[in-house]
N, C-alpha and C. Protein backbone atom coordinates (compact mmCIF):
# COMPACT_ATOMS: atom_id res chain seq x y z
N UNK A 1 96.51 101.50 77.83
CA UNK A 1 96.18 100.13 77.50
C UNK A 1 95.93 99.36 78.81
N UNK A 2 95.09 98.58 78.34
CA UNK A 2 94.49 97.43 79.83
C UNK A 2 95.17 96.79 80.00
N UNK A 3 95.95 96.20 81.30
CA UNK A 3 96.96 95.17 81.27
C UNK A 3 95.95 93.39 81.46
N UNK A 4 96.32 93.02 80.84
CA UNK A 4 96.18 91.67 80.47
C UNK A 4 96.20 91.05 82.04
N UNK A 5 95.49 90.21 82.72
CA UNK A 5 95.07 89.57 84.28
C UNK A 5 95.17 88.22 83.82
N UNK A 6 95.86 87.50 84.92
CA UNK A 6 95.73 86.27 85.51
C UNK A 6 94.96 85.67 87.07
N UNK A 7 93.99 85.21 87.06
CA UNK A 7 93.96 84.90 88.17
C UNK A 7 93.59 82.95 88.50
N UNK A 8 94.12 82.60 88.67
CA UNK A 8 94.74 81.82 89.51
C UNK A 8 93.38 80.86 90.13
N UNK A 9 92.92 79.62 89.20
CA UNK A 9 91.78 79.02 89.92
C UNK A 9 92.56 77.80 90.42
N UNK A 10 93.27 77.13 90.00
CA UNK A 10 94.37 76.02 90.58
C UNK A 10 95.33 75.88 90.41
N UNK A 11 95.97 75.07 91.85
CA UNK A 11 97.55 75.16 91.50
C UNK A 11 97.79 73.27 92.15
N UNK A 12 98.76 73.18 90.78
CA UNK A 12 99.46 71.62 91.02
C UNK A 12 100.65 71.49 90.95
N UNK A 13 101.00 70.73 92.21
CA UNK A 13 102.60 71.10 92.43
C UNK A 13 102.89 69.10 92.00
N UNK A 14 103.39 68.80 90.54
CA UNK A 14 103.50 67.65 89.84
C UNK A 14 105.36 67.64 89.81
N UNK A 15 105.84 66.83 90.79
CA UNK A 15 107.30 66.03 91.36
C UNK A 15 108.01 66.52 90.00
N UNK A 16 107.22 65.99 88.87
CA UNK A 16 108.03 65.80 87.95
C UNK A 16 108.39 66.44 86.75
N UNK A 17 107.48 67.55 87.10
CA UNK A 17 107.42 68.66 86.29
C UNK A 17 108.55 70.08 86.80
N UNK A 18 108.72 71.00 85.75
CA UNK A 18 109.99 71.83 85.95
C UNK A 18 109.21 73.14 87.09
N UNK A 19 108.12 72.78 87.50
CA UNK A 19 107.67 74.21 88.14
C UNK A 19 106.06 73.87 88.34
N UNK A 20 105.63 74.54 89.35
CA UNK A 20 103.88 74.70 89.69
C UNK A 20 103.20 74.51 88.64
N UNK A 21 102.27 73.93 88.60
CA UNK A 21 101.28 74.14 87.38
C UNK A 21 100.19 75.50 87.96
N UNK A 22 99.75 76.54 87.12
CA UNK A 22 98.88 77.36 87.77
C UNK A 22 97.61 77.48 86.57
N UNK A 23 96.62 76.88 86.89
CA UNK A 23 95.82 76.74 85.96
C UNK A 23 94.90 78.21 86.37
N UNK A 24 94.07 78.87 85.65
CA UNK A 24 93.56 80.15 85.66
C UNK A 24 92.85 80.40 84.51
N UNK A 25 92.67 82.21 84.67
CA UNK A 25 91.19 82.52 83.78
C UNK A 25 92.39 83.61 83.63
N UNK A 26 92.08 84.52 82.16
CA UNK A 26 92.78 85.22 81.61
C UNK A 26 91.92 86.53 81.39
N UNK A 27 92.16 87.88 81.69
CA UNK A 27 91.07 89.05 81.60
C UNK A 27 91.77 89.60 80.49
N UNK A 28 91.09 90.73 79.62
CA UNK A 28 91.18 91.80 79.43
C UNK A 28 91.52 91.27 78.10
N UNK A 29 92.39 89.69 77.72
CA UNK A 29 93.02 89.76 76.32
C UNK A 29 93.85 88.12 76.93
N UNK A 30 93.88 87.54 75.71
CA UNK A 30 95.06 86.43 75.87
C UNK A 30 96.72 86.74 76.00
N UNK A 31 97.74 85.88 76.54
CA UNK A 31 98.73 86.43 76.52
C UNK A 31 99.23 86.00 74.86
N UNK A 32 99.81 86.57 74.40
CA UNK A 32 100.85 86.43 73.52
C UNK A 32 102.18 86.41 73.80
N UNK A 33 102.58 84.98 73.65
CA UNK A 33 103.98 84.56 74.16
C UNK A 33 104.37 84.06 75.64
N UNK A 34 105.27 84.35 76.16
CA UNK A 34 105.57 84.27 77.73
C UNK A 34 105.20 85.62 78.56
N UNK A 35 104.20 85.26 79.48
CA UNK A 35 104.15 87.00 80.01
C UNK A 35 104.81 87.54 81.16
N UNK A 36 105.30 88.40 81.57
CA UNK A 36 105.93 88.82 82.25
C UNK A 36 104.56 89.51 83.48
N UNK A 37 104.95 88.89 84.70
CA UNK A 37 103.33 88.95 85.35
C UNK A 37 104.26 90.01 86.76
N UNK A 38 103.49 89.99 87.31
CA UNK A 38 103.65 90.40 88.69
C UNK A 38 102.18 89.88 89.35
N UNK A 39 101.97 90.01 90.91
CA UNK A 39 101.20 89.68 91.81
C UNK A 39 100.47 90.69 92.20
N UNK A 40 99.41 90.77 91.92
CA UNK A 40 98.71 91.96 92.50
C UNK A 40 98.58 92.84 94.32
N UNK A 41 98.68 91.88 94.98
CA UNK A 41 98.61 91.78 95.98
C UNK A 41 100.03 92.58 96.33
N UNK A 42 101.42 91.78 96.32
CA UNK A 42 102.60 91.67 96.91
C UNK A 42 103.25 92.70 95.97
N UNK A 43 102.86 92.81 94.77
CA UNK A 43 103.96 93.05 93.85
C UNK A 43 105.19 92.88 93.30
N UNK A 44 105.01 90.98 93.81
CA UNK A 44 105.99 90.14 93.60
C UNK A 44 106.07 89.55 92.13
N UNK A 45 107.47 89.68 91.39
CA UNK A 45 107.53 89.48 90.42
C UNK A 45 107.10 87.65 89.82
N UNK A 46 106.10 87.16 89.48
CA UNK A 46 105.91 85.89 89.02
C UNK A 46 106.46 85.23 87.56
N UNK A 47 107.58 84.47 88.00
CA UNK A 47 108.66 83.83 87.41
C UNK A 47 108.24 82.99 86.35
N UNK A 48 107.44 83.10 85.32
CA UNK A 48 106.61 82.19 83.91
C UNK A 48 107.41 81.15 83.61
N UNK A 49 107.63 80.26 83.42
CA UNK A 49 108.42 79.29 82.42
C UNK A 49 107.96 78.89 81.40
N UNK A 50 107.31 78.90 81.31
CA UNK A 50 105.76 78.22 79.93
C UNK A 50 104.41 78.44 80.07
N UNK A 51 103.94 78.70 79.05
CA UNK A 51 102.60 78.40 78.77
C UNK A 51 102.60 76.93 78.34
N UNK A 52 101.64 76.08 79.08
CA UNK A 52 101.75 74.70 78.73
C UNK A 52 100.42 74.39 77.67
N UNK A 53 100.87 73.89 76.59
CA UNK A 53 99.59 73.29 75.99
C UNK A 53 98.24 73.07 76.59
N UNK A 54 97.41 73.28 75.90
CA UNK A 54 95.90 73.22 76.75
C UNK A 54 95.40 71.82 76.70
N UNK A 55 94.60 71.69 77.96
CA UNK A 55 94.40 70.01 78.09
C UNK A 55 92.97 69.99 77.71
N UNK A 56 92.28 68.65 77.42
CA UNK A 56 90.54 68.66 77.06
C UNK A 56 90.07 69.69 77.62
N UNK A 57 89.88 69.49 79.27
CA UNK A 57 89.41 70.61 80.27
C UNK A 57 89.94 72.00 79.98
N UNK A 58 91.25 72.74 79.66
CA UNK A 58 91.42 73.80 79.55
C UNK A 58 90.71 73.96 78.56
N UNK A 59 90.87 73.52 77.19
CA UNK A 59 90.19 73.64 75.66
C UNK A 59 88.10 74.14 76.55
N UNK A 60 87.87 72.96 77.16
CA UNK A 60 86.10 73.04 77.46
C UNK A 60 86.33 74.49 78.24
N UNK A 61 86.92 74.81 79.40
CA UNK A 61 86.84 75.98 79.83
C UNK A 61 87.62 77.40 79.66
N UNK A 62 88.23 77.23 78.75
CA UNK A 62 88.79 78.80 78.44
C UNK A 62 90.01 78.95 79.04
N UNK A 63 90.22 78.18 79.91
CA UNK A 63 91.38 78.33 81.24
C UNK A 63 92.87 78.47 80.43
N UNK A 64 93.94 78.91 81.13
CA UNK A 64 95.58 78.96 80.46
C UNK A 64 95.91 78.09 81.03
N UNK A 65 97.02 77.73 80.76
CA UNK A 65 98.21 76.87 81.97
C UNK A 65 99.51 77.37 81.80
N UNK A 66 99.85 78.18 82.93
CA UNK A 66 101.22 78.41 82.94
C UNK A 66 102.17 77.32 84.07
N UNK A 67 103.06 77.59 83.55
CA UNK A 67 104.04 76.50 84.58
C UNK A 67 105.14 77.44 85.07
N UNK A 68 105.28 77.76 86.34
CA UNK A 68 105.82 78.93 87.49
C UNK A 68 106.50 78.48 88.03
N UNK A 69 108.07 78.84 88.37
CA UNK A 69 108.54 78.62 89.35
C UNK A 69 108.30 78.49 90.75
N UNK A 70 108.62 77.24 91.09
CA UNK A 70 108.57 76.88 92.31
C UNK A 70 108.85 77.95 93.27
N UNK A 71 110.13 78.74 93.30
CA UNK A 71 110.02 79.67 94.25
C UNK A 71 109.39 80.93 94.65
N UNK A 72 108.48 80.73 93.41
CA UNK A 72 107.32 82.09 93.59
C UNK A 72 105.95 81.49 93.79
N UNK A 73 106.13 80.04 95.15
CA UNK A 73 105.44 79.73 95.65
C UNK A 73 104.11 80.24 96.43
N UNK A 74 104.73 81.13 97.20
CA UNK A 74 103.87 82.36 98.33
C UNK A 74 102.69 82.44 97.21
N UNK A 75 102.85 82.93 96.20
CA UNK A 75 102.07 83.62 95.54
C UNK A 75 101.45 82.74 94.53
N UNK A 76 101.51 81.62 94.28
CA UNK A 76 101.03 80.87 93.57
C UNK A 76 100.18 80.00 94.31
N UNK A 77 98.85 80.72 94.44
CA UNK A 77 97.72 80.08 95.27
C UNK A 77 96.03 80.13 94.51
N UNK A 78 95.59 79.56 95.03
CA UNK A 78 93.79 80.36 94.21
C UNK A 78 93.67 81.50 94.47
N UNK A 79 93.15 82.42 93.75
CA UNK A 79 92.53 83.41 93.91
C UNK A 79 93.18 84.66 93.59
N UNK A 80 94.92 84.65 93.75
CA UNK A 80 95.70 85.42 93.26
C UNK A 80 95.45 85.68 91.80
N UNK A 81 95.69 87.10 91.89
CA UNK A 81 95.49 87.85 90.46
C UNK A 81 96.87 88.40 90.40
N UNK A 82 97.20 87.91 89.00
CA UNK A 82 98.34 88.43 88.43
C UNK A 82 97.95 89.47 87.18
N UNK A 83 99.11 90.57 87.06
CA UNK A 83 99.05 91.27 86.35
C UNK A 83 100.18 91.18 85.46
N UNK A 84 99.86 91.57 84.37
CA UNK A 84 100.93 91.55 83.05
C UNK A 84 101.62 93.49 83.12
N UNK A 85 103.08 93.65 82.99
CA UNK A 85 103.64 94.54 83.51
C UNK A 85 105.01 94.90 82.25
């Protein structure tokens, strides 16, 4: 089976929110539920907290929104591809 990809077109770090916002494009399949990701690169485990509701813009472009712990910062950048594991 194909593992399910995240990669990573923006990231918003919002004071008031519980974690990064990581807005992105989803390969292979949507997630179902909370996904358990890793970093392609590092093979650092990426810490999910939510899938956040989709905003106008996510709805117009296809995009997810997950909301990530802050301390799996390093890796929460553009361009990073996450993998579902």
């Amino acid at each position: 089976m194909i593992a399910v990809q995240f990669l990573v077109n923006e990231v918003f770090d919002i004071a008031t929110r519980g974690g990064l916002i990581a807005v992105g494009t989803t390969r292979n399949r949507e997630f179902v539920g909370i996904p358990s990701l890793r970093d392609d690169a590092s093979g650092h485990p990426i810490h999910v907290l939510s899938v956040d509701h989709p905003t106008p813009r996510a709805q117009r472009t296809g995009e997810t929104i997950l909301v990530v712990d802050r301390a799996d910062a390093d890796c929460v950048r553009p361009g990073r591809l996450w993998s579902q594991h």
